[in-house]
C-alpha atoms as a PDB file:
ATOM      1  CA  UNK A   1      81.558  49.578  24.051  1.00  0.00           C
ATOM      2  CA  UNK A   2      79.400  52.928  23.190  1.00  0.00           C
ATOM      3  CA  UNK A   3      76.582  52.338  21.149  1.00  0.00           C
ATOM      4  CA  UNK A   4      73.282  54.197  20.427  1.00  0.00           C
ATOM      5  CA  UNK A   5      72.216  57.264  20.032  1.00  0.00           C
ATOM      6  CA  UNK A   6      70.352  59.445  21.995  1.00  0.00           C
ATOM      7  CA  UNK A   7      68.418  63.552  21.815  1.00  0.00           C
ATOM      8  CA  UNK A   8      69.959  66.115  23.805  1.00  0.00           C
ATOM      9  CA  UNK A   9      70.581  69.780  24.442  1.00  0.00           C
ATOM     10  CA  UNK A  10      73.492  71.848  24.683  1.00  0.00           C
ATOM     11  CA  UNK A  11      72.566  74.229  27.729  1.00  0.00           C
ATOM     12  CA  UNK A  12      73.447  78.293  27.703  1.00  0.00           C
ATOM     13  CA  UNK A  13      76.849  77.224  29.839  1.00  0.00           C
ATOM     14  CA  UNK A  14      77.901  75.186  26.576  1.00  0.00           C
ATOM     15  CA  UNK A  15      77.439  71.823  29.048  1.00  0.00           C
ATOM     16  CA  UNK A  16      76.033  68.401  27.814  1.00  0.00           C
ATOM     17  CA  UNK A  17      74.632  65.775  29.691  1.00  0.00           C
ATOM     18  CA  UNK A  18      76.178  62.738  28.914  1.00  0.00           C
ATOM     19  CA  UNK A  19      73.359  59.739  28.342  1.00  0.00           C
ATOM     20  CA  UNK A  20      73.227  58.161  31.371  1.00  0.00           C
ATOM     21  CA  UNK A  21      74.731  54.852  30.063  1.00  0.00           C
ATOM     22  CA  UNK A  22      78.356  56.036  28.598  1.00  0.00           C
ATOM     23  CA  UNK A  23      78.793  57.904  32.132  1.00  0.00           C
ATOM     24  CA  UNK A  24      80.647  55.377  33.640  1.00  0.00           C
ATOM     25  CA  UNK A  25      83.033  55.105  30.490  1.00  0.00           C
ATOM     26  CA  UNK A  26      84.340  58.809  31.278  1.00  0.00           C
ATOM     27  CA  UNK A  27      84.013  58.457  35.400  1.00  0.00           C
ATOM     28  CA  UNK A  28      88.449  58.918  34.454  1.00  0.00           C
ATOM     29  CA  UNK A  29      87.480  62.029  32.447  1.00  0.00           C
ATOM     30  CA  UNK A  30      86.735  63.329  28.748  1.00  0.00           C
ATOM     31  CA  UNK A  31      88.434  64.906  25.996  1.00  0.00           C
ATOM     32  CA  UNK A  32      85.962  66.517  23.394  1.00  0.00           C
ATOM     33  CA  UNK A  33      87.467  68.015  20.137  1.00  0.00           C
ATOM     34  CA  UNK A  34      86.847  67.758  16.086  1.00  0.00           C
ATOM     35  CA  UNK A  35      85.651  64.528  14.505  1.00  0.00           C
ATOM     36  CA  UNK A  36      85.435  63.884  11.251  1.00  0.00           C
ATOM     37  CA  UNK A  37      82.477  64.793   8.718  1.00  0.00           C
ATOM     38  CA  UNK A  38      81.496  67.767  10.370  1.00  0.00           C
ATOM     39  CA  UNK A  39      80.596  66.632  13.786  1.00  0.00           C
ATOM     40  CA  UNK A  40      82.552  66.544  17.324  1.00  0.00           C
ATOM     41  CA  UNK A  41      84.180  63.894  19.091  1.00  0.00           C
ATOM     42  CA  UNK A  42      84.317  62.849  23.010  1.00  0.00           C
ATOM     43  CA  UNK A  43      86.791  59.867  24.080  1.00  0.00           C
ATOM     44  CA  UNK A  44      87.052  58.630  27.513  1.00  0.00           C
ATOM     45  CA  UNK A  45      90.485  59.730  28.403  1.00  0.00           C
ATOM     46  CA  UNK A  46      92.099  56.630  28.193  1.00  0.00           C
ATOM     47  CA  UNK A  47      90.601  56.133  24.864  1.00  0.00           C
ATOM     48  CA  UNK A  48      92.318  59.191  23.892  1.00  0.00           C
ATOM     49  CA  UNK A  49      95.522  58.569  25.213  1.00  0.00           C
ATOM     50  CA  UNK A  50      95.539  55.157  22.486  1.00  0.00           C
ATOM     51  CA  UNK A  51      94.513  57.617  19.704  1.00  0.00           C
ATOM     52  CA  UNK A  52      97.266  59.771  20.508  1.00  0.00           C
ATOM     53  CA  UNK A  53      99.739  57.427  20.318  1.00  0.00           C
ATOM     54  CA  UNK A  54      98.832  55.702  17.436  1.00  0.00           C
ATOM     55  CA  UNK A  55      98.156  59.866  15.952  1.00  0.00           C
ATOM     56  CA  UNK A  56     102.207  60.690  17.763  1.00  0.00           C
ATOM     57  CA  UNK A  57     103.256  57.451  15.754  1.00  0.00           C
ATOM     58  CA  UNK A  58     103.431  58.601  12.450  1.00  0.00           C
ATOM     59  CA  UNK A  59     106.670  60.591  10.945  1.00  0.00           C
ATOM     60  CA  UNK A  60     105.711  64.449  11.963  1.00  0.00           C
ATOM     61  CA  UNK A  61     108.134  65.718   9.328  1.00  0.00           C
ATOM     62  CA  UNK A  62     105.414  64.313   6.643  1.00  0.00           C
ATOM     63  CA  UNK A  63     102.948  67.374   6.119  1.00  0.00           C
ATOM     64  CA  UNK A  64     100.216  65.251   6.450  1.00  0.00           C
ATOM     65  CA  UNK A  65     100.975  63.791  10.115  1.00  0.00           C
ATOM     66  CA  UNK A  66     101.337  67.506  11.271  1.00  0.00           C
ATOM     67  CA  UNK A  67      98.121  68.207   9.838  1.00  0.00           C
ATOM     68  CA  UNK A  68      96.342  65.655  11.365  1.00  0.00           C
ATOM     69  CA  UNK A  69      98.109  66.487  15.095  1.00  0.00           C
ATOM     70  CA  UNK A  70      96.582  69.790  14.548  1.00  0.00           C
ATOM     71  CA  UNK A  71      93.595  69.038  13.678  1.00  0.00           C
ATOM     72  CA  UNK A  72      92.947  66.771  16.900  1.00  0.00           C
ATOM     73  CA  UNK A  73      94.752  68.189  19.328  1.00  0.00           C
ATOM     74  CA  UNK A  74      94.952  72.006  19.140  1.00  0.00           C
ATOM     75  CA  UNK A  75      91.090  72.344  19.638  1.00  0.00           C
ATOM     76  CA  UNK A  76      90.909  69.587  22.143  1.00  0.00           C
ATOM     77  CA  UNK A  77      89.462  70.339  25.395  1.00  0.00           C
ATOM     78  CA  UNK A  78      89.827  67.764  28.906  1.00  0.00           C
ATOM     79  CA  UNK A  79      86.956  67.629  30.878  1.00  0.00           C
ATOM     80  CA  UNK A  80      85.143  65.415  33.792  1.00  0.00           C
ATOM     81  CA  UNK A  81      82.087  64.951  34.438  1.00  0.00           C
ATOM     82  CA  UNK A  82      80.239  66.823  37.338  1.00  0.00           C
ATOM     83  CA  UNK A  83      77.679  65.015  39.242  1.00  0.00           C
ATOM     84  CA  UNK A  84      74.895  65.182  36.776  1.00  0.00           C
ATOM     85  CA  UNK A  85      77.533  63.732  34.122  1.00  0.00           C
ATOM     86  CA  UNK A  86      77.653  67.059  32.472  1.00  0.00           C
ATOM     87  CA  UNK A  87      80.890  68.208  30.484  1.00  0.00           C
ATOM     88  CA  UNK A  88      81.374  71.327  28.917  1.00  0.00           C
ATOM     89  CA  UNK A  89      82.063  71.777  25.140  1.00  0.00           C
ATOM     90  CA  UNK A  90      83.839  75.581  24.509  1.00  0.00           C
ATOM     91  CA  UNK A  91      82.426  77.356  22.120  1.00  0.00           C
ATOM     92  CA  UNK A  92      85.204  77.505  19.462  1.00  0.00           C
ATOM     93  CA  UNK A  93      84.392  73.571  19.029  1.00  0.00           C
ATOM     94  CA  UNK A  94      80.435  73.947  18.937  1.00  0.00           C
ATOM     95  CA  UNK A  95      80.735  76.834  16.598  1.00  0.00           C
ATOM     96  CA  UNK A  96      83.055  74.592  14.368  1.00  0.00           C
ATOM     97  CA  UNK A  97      80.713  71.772  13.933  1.00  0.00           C
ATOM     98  CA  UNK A  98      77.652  74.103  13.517  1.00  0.00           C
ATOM     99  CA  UNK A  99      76.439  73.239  16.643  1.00  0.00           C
ATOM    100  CA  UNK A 100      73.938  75.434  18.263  1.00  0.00           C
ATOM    101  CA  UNK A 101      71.793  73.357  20.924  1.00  0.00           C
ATOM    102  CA  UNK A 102      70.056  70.558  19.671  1.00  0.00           C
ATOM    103  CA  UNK A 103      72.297  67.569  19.656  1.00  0.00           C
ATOM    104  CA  UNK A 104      72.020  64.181  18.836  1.00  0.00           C
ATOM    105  CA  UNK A 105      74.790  61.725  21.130  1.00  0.00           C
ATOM    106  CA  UNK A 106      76.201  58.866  19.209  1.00  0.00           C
ATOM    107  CA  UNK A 107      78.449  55.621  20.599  1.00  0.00           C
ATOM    108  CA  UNK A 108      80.576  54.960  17.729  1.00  0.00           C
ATOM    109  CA  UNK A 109      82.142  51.854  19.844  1.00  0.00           C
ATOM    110  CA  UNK A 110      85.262  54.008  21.507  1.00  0.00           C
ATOM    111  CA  UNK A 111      84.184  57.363  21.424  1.00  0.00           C
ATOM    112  CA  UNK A 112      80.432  59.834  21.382  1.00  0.00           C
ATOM    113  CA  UNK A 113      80.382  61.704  18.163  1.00  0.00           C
ATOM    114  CA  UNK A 114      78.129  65.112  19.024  1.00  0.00           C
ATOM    115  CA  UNK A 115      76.329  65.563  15.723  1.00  0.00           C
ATOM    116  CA  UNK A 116      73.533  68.745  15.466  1.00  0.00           C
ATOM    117  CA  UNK A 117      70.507  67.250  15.326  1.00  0.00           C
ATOM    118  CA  UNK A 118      69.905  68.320  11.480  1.00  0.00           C
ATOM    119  CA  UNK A 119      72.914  67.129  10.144  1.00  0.00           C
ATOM    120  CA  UNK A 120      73.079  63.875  11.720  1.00  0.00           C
ATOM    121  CA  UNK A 121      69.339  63.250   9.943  1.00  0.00           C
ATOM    122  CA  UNK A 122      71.456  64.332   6.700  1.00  0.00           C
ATOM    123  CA  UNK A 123      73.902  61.662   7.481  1.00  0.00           C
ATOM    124  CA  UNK A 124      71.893  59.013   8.433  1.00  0.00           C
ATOM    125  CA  UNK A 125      69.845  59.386   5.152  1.00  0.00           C
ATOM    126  CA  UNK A 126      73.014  59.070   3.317  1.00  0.00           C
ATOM    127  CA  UNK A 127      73.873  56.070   4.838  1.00  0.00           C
ATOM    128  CA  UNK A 128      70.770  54.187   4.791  1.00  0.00           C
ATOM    129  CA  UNK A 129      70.862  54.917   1.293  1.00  0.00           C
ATOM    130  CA  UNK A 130      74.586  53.687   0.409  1.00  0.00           C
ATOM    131  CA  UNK A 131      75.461  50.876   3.696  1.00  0.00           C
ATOM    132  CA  UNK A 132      75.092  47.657   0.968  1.00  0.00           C
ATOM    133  CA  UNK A 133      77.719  49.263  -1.459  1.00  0.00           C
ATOM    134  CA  UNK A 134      79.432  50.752   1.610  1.00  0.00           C
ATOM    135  CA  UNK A 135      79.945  47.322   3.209  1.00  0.00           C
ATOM    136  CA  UNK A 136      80.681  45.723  -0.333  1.00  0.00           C
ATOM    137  CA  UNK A 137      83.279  48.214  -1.112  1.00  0.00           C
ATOM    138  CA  UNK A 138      84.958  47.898   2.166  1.00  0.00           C
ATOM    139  CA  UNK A 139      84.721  43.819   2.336  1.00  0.00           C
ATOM    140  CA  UNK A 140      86.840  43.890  -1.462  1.00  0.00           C
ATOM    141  CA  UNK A 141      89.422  46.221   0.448  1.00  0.00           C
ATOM    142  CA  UNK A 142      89.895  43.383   2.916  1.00  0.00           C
ATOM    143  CA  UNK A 143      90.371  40.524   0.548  1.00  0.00           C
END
């Protein structure tokens, strides 16, 4: 499982240093593209081999399916790690999330989510401030 999150730079060759503790999860490789909410997601590649399949699973004459399929997997990039657990994000992906070199890492259990530092501070004020009703509203979904 990835949890925690952790400061770090992009470097002028668009590489990140994975934390030290998720390395192992991508020793089989990485595949960095769009998340959602404005940041960018990593999944070890067997990780993203599940989300594709469950993505591939869903009727791609439905507009909505297609859209989705685009939106993960035309920008997606496969990397592995070099020896200092470095992978290399291109540039069309940093530029999308508004990404310039201050990063903040996050395990969000199967996957990193690469946040700029700035806005991940936005999104962690907004939710601290709504989790309760967040969890509330979710738990009544469930029922």
């Amino acid at each position: 499982m990835l949890l925690g999150q952790y400061d770090h730079t992009i470097d002028d060759k668009n590489r990140l240093t994975l934390p030290a503790r998720f390395r192992q999860s991508f020793a089989g490789g990485a595949v960095v593209t769009r998340g959602m909410d404005g940041c960018l997601v990593v999944y070890p590649r067997e990780q993203w081999t599940r989300l594709a399949d469950a993505v591939r699973s869903h009727d791609s004459f439905k507009t909505d399916s297609r859209r989705m399929q685009r939106f993960f997997f035309a920008a997606a990039a496969e990397d592995s790690p070099d020896k200092q657990g470095r992978i290399v994000v291109p540039s069309a992906l940093l530029e999308t999330a508004g990404i310039d070199r201050e990063v903040v890492v996050a395990g969000v259990l199967d996957h990193l989510e690469i946040w700029d530092r700035g806005a991940w501070r936005q999104e962690m004020q907004l939710v601290e401030g709504s989790a309760e009703d967040v969890a509330q509203r979710l738990a009544t979904t469930r029922d």
